[in-house]
Protein backbone atom coordinates (compact mmCIF):
# COMPACT_ATOMS: atom_id res chain seq x y z
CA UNK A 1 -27.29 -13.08 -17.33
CA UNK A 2 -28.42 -12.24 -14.20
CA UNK A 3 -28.42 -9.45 -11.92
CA UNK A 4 -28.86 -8.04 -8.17
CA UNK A 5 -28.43 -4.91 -6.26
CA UNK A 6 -29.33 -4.74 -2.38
CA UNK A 7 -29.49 -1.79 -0.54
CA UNK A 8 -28.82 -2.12 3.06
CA UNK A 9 -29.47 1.28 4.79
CA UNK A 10 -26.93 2.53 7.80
CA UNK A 11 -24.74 -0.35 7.50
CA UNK A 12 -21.62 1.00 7.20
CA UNK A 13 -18.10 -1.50 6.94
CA UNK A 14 -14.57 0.47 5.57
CA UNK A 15 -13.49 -0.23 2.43
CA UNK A 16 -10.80 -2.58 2.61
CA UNK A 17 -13.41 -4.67 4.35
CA UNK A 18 -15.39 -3.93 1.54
CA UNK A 19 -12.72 -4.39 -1.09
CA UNK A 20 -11.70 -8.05 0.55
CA UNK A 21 -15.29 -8.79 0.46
CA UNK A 22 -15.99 -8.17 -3.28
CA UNK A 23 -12.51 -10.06 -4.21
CA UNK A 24 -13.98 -13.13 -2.63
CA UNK A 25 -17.38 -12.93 -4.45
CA UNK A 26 -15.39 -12.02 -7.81
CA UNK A 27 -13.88 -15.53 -7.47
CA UNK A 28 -17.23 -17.69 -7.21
CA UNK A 29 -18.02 -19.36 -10.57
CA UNK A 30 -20.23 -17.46 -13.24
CA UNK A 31 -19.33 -14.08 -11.16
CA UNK A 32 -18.85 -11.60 -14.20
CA UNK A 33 -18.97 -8.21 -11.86
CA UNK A 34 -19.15 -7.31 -8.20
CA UNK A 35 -19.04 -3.74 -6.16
CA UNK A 36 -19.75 -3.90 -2.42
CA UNK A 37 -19.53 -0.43 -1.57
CA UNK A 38 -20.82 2.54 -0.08
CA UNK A 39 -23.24 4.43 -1.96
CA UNK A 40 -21.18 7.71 -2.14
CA UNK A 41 -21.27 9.72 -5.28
CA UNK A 42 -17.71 8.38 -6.23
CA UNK A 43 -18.84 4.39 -5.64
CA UNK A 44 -22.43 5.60 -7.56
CA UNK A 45 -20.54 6.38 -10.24
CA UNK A 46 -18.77 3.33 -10.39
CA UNK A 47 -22.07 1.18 -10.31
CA UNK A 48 -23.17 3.51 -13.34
CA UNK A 49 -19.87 2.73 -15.05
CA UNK A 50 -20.39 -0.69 -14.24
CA UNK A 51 -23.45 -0.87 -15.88
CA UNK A 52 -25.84 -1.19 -12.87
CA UNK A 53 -29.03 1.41 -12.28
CA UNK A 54 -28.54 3.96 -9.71
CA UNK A 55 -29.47 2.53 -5.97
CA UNK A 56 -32.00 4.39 -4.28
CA UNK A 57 -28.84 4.91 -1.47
CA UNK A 58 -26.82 7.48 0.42
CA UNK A 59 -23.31 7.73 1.39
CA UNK A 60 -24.46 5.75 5.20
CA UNK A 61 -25.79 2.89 2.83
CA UNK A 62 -24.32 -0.12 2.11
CA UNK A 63 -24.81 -1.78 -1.87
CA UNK A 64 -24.14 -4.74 -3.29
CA UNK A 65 -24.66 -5.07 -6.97
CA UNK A 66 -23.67 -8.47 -8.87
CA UNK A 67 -24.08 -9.19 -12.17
CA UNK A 68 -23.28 -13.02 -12.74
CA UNK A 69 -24.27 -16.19 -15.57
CA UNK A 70 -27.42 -17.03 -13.39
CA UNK A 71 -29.61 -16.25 -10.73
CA UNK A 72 -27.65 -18.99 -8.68
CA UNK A 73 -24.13 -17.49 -9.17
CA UNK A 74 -26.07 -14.21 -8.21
CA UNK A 75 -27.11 -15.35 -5.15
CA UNK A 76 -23.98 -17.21 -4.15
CA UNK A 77 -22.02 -14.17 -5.17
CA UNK A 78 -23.81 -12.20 -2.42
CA UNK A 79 -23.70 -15.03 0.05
CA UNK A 80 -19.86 -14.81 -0.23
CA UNK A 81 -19.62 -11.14 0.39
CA UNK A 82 -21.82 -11.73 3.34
CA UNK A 83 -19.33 -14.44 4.84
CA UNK A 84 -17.09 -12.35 4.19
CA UNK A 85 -18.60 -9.24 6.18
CA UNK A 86 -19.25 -11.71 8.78
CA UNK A 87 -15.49 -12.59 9.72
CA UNK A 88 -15.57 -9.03 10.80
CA UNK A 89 -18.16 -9.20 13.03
CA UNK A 90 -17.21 -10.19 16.83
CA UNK A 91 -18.36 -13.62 17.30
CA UNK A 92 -21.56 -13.72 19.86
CA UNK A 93 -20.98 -14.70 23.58
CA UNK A 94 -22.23 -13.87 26.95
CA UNK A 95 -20.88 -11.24 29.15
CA UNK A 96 -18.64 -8.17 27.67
CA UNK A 97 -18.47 -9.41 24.26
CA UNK A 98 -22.49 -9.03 23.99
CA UNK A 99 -22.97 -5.79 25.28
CA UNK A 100 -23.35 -2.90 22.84
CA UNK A 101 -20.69 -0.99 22.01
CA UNK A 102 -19.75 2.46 22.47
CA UNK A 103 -21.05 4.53 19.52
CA UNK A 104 -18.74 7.57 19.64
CA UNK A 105 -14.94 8.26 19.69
CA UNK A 106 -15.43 10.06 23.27
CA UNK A 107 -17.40 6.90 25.11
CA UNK A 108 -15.32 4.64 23.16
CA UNK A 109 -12.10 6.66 24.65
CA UNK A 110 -13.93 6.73 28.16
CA UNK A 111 -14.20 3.11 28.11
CA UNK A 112 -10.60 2.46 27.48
CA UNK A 113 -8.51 4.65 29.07
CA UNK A 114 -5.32 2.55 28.37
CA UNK A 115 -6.23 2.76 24.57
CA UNK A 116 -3.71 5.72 22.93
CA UNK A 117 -3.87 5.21 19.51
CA UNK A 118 -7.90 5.50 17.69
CA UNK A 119 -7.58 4.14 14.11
CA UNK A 120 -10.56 5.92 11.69
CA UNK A 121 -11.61 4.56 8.93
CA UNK A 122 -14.72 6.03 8.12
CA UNK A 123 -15.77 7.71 4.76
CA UNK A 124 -13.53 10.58 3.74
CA UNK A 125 -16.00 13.93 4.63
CA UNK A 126 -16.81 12.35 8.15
CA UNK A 127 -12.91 11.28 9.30
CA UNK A 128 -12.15 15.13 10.26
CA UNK A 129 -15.53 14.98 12.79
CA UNK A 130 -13.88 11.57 13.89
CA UNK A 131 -10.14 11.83 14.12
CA UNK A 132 -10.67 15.40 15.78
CA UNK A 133 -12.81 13.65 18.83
CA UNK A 134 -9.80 11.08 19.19
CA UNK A 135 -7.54 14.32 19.49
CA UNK A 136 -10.06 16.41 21.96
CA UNK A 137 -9.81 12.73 23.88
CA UNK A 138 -6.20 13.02 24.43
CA UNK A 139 -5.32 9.80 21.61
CA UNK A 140 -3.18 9.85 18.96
CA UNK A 141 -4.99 9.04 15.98
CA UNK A 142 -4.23 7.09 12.55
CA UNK A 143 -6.34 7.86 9.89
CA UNK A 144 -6.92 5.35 7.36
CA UNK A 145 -9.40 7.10 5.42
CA UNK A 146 -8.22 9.02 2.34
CA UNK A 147 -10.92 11.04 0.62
CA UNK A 148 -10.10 13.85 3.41
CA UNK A 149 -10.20 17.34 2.38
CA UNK A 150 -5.93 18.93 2.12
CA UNK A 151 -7.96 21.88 4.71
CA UNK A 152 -8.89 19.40 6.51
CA UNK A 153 -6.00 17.69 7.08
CA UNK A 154 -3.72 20.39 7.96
CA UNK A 155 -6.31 21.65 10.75
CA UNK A 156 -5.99 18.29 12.37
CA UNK A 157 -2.39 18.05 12.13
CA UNK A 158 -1.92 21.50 13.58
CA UNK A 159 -4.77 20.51 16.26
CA UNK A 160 -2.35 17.87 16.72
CA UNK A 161 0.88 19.47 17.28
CA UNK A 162 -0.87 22.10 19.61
CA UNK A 163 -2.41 19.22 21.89
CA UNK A 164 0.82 17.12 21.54
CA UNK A 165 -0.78 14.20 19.86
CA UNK A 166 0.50 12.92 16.75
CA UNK A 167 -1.91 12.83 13.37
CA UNK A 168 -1.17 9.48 11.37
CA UNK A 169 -2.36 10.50 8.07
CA UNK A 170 -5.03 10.54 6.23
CA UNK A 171 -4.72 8.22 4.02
CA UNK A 172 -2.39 6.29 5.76
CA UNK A 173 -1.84 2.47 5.25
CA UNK A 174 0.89 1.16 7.32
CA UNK A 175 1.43 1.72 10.59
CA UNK A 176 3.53 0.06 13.49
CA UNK A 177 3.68 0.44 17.48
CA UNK A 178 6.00 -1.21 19.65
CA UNK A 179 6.05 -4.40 17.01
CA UNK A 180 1.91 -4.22 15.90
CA UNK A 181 0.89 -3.75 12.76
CA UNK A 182 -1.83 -1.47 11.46
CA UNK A 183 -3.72 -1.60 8.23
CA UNK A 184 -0.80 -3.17 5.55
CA UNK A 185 1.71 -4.15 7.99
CA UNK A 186 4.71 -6.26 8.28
CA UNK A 187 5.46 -8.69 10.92
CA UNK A 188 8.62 -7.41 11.90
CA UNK A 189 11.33 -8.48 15.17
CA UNK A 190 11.09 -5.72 17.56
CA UNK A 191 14.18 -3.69 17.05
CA UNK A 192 16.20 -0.40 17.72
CA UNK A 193 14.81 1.17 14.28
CA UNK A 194 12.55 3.73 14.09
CA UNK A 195 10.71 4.89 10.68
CA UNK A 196 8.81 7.98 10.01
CA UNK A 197 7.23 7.16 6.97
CA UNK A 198 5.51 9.14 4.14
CA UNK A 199 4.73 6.58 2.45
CA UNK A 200 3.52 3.04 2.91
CA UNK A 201 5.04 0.83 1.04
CA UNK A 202 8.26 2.51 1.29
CA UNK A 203 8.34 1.61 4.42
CA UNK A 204 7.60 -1.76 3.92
CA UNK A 205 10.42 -2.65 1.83
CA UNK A 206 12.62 -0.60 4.41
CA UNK A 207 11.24 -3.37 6.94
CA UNK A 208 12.10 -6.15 4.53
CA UNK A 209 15.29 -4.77 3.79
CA UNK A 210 16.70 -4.90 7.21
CA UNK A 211 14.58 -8.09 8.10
CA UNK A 212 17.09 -9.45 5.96
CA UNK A 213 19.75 -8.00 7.53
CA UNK A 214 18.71 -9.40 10.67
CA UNK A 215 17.94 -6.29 12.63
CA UNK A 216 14.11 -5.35 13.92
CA UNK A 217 11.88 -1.96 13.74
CA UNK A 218 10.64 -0.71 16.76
CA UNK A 219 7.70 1.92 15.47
CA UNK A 220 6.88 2.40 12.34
CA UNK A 221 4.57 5.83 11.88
CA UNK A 222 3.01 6.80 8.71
CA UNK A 223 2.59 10.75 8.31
CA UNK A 224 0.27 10.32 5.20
CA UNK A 225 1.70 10.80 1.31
CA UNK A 226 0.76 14.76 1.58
CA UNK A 227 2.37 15.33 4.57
CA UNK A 228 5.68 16.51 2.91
CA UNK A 229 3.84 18.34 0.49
CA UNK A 230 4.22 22.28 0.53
CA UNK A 231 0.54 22.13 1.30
CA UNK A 232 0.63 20.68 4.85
CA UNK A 233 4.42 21.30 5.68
CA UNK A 234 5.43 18.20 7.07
CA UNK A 235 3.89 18.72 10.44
CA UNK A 236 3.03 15.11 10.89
CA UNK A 237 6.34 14.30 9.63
CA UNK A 238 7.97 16.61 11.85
CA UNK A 239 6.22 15.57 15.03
CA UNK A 240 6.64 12.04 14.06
CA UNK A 241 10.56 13.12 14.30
CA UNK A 242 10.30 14.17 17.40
CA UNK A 243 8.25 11.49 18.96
CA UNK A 244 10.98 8.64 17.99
CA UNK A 245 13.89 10.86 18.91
CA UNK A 246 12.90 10.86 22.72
CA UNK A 247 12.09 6.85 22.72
CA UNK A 248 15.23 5.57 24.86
CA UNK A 249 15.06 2.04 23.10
CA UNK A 250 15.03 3.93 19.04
CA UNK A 251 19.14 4.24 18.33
CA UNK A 252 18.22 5.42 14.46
CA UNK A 253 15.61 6.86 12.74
CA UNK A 254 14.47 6.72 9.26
CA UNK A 255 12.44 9.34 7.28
CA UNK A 256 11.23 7.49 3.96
CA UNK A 257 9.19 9.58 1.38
CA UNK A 258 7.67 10.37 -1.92
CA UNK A 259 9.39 13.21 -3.60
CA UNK A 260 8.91 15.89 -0.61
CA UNK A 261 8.37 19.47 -1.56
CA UNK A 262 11.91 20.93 -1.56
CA UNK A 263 11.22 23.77 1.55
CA UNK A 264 9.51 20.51 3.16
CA UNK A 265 12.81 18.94 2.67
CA UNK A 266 14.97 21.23 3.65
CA UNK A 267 12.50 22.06 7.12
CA UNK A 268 13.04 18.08 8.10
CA UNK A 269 16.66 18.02 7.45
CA UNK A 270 17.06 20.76 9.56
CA UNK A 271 15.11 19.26 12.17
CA UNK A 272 17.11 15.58 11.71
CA UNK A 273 20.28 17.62 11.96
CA UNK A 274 18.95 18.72 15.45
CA UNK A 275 18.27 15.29 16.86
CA UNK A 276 20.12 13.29 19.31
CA UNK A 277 19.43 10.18 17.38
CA UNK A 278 20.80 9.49 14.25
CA UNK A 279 18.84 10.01 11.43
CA UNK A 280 19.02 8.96 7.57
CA UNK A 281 17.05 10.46 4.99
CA UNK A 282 15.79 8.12 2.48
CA UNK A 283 13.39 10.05 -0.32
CA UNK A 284 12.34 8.20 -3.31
CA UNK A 285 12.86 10.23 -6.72
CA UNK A 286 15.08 11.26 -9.40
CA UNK A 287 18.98 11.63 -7.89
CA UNK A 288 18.03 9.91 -4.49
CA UNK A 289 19.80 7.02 -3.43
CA UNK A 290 17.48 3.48 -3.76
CA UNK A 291 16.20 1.99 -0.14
CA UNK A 292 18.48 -0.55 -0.23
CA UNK A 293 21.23 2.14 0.18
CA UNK A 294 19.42 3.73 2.94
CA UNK A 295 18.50 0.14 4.48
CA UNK A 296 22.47 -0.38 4.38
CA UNK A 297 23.31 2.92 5.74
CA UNK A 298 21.10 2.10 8.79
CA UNK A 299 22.74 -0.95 9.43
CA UNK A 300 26.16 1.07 8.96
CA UNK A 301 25.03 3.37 12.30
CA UNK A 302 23.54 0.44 14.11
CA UNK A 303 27.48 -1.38 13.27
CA UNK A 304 25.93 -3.96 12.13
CA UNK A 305 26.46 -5.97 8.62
CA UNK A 306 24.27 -5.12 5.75
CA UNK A 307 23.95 -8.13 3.31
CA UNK A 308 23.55 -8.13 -0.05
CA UNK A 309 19.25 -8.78 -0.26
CA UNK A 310 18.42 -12.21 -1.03
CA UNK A 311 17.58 -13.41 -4.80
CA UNK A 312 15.58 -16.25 -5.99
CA UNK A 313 15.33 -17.76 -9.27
CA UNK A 314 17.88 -17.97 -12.58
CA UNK A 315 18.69 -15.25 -15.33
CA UNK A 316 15.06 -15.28 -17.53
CA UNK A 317 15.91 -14.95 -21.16
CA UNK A 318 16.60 -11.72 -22.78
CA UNK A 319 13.26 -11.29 -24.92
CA UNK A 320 13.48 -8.29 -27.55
CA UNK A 321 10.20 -5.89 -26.77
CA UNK A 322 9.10 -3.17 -24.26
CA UNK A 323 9.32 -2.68 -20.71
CA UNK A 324 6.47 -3.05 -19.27
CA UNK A 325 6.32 -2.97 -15.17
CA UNK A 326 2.88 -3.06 -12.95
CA UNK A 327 3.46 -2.01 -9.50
CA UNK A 328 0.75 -2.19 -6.38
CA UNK A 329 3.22 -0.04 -4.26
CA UNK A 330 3.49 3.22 -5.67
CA UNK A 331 7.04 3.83 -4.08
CA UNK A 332 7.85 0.72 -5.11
CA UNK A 333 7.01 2.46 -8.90
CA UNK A 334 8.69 5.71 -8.25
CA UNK A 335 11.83 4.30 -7.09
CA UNK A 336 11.91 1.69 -10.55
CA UNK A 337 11.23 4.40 -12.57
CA UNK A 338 14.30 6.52 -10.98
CA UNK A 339 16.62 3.54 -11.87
CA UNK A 340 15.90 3.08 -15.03
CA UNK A 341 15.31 6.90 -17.15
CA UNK A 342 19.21 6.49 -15.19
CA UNK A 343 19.86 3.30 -17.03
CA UNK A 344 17.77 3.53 -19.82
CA UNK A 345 16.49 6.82 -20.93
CA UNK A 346 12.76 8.22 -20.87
CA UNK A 347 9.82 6.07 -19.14
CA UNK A 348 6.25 6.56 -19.33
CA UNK A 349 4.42 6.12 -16.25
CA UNK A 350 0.97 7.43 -14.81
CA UNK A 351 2.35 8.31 -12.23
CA UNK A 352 5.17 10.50 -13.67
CA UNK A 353 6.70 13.74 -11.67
CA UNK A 354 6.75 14.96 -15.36
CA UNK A 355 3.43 15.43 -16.55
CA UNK A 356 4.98 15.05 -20.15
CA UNK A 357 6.23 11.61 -19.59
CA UNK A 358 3.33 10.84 -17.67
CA UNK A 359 0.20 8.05 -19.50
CA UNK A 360 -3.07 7.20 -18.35
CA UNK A 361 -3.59 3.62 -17.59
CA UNK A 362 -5.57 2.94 -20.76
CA UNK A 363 -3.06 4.98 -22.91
CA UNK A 364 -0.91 3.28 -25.67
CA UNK A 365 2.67 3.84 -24.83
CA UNK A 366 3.61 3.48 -28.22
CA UNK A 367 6.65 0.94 -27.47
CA UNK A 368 7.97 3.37 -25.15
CA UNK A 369 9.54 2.06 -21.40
CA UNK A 370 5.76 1.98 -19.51
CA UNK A 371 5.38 1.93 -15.51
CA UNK A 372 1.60 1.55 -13.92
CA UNK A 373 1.09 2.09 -10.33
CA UNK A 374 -2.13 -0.06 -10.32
CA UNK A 375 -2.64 0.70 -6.71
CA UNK A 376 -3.54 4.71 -7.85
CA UNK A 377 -6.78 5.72 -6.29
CA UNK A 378 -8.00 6.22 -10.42
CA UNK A 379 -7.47 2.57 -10.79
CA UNK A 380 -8.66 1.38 -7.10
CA UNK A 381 -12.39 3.29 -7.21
CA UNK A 382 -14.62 0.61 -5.84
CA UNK A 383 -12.42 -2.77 -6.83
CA UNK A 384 -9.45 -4.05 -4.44
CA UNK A 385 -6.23 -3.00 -4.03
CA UNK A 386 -3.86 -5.18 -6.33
CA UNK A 387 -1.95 -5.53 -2.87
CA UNK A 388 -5.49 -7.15 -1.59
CA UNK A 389 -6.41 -9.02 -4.97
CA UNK A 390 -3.26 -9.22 -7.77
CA UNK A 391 -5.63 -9.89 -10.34
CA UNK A 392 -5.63 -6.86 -11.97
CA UNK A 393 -1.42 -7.32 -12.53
CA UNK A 394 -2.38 -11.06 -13.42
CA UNK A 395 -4.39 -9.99 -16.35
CA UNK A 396 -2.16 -7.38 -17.54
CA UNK A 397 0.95 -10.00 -17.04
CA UNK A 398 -0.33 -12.50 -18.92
CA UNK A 399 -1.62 -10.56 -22.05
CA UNK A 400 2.04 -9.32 -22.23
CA UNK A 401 3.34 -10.56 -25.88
CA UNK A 402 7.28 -10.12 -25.31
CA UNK A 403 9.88 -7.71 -23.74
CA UNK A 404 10.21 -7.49 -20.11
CA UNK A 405 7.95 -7.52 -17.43
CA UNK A 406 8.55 -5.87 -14.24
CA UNK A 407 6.62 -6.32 -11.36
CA UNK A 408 6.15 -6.10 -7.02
CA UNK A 409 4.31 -7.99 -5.05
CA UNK A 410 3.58 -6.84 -1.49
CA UNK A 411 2.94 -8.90 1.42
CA UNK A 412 1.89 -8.83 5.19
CA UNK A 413 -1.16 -7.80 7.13
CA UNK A 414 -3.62 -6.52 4.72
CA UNK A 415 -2.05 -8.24 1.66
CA UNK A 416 -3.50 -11.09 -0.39
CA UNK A 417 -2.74 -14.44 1.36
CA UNK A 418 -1.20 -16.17 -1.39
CA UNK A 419 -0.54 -13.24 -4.28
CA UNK A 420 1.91 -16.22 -5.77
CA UNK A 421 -1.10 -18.62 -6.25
CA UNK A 422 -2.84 -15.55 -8.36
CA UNK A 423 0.32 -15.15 -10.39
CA UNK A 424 2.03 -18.17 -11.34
CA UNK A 425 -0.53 -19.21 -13.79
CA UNK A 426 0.02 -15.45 -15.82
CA UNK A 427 3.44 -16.06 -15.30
CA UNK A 428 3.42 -19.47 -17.30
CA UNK A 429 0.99 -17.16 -19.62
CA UNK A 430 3.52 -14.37 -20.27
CA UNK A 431 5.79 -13.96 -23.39
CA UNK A 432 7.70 -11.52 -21.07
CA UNK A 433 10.61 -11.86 -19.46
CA UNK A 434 9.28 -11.56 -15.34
CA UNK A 435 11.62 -9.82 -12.77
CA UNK A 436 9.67 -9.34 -9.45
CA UNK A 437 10.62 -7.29 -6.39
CA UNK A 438 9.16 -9.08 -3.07
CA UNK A 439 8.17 -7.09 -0.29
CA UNK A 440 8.22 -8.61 3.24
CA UNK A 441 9.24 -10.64 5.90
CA UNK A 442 10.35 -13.93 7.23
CA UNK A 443 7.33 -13.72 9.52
CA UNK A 444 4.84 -12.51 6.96
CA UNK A 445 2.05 -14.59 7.61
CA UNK A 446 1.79 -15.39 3.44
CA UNK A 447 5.65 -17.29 4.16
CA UNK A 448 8.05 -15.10 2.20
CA UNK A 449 10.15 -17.84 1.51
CA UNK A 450 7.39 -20.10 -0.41
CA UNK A 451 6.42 -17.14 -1.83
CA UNK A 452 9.72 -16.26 -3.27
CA UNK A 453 10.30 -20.15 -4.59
CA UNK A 454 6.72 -19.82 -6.11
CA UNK A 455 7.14 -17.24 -8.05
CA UNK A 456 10.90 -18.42 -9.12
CA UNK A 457 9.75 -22.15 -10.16
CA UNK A 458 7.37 -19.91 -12.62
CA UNK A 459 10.42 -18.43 -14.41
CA UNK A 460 10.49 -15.00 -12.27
CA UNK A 461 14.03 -13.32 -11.26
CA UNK A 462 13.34 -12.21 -7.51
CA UNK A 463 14.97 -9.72 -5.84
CA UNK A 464 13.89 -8.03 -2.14
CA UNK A 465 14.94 -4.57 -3.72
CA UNK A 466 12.96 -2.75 -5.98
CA UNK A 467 15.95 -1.09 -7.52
CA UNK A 468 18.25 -4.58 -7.61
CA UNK A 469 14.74 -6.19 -9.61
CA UNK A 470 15.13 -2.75 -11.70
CA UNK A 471 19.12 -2.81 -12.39
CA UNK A 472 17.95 -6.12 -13.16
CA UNK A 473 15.20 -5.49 -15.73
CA UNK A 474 17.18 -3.06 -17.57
CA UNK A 475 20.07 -5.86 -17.78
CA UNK A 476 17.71 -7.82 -19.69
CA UNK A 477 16.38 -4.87 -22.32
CA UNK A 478 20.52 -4.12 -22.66
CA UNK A 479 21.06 -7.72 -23.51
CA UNK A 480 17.65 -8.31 -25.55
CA UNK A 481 19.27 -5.38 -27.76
CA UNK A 482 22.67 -6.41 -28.37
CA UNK A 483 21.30 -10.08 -28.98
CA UNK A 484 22.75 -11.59 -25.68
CA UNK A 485 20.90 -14.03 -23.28
């Protein structure tokens, strides 16, 4: 066994870079472990837990620590994050595209004065410094970067609202102006729709939803998954409201949330009651409709026809056993979860509103109804994103003995480029019964369609609605019961 940890000091790259980097090492023969991170106490941690010594490294410093069979699959392991690090880098050429670049938000701004929007993605402590410059420059700002103090946040979302600039985020995934795609994006047809979104992945399937119904999104702008908390008072959210309601060309907005403190709730409905346009509400949780029903309800204001969302694949066996679903979209969890304790009584999950029904990852559910969010920043602490790298719902897919496996798989900008290539083998591996919700778009660059008859040809029911595939998955546990199927 061999082993190697560089230090490379000031080089800093954001972590889905980082994350995208390490998932293509991971997959070089003889890799047993990589972390390509930066050397903050969290990610210094993880190297301890990984078994590697402590880097002589700050938070500004970039490691990369591989432990692999040989010296050889050490050193090609560290070659591949390095190609990979390199794709990111502009390639070299004469003129503008050599010259240095600006090193702040303000000369950056300066330089492009056409440029509204500044997307930070910089270590959690530092994004305030950095998102706050974008606002004193007169941009709207998206903040990727989660890690960002709840203070923090709702000074720069009231800095915001008093300068008249909207705050996207923190933590905030998936964004979309005028038909372009930030961080985990769709590719969507320009439309009359208009999302404010508190959370990401919600507002993906939204997209796919009416993609299927033939009608296009305009904008869609993520508030961050505390904006609707009591904490920060849906300022974001409420601005975001605003903002779409005077674009001429949006004829309905959507707000799509995690469960939203109820004052929160009330404070938006009030202000969607007040706006020209019309505007659903679509919250994911206990007694909320599913996003299908607010995807159809759009298309009901619009007058346009709604569709029942595609399906691929035939009726998997019944198979007697637990529920078991892994999820890389937490929504996409939430909103399962809220179909079935309907359907089927109690579910564990670790990412329960009720911290009596809720499990840690590594927790045995004891035959219990179990739902993971694998995407959980617990579970996502210096590895990929399952929506970057599925192997982490591969693994747990295949070692799954019976019942009835329920499971998402997200694509678009950001996402793996062919998640069905990772899964189809630990779908042929499973003893479970597979239903799959698929999240996208006909113009998803990963080809939704090939996806979709990928993962069917394996044996997988797919459905574009996460709470069709969970109707669907307690079908199977009613039939596995009474001996049908």
């Amino acid at each position: 066994m061999s082993e190697a940890v560089r230090v490379d000091r000031g080089r800093y790259h954001d972590s889905v870079t980082l994350m995208r980097a390490g998932a293509a090492a991971s997959a070089e023969p003889g890799v047993e472990a990589v972390v390509a991170a930066m050397a903050t106490p969290l990610n210094r941690d993880l190297l301890a837990g990984a078994g590697f010594p402590p880097p002589d490294a700050g938070p500004d410093d970039l490691v990369i620590a591989v432990r692999a069979a040989d010296d050889a699959a050490a050193e090609a392991a560290v070659a591949a994050v390095e190609r990979a690090l390199a794709r990111r880098q502009p390639p070299p050429g004469a003129g503008a595209a050599s010259r240095v670049p600006p090193h702040t938000v303000e000369a950056a701004a300066a330089e492009r004065p056409d440029a509204p929007v500044v997307l930070v993605s910089v270590p959690g402590p530092h994004a305030y410094v950095e998102a706050a410059a974008a606002l004193r420059a007169g941009r709207h700002v998206m903040v990727f970067s989660d890690g960002v103090d709840v203070a923090a946040e709702v000074a720069l979302k009231r800095e915001g609202v008093a300068r008249g600039r909207l705050v996207m985020g923190p933590d905030c995934g998936t964004v979309i102006l005028g038909g372009v795609g930030l961080g985990f994006a769709n590719v969507v047809v320009p439309g009359p729709v208009g999302l404010v979104a508190a959370s990401g992945t919600g507002a993906q399937q939204v997209c796919g939803l009416l993609d299927g119904a033939g009608i296009g999104v305009r904008h869609v702008l993520g508030v961050g998954g505390r904006d609707l908390s009591a904490a920060v008072g849906g300022l974001s959210a409420l601005a975001a409201l605003a903002a779409l309601d005077a674009d001429p060309e949006v004829e309905v907005v959507a707000v799509v949330s995690k469960p939203p403190a109820p004052e929160v709730a009330a404070a938006v409905a009030a202000a969607a009651e007040a706006c020209a346009t019309p505007v659903v509400l679509a919250p994911v949780g206990p007694g909320c409709p599913p996003l299908v029903d607010a995807a159809a309800a759009i298309a009901r204001t619009l007058g346009r026809p709604f569709p029942e969302p595609a399906t691929w694949g035939d009726e998997p066996p019944a198979r007697p056993g637990p529920l078991l679903g892994l999820f890389s979209g937490g929504t996409n969890c939430l909103e399962a979860l809220a179909v079935l304790e309907e359907r089927i009584g109690p579910v564990r999950s670790n990412v329960h509103p009720d911290p009596a029904r809720r499990i840690g990852p590594g927790d045995d559910p004891g035959g219990a109804p179990c739902l993971l969010d694998l995407g959980d920043d617990e579970l996502t602490a210096g590895r990929p994103h399952p929506m970057i790298d599925p192997a982490p719902v591969a693994e747990r897919l295949a070692a799954a003995r019976d019942g009835v496996a329920l499971l998402d798989v997200v694509l678009g900008h950001g996402a793996h480029p062919d998640p069905a290539a990772v899964l189809v083998p630990a779908l042929a591996a499973t003893g479970a019964a597979p239903v799959v919700t698929l999240v996208g778009t006909a113009g998803d660059p990963q080809g939704l369609d090939r996806q979709a008859r990928a993962l069917a040809g394996a044996g997988a029911a797919v459905h574009r609605s996460a709470a069709r595939a969970a109707d669907h998955a307690a079908r199977l546990l009613a039939g596995a019961r009474t001996g049908a199927g």
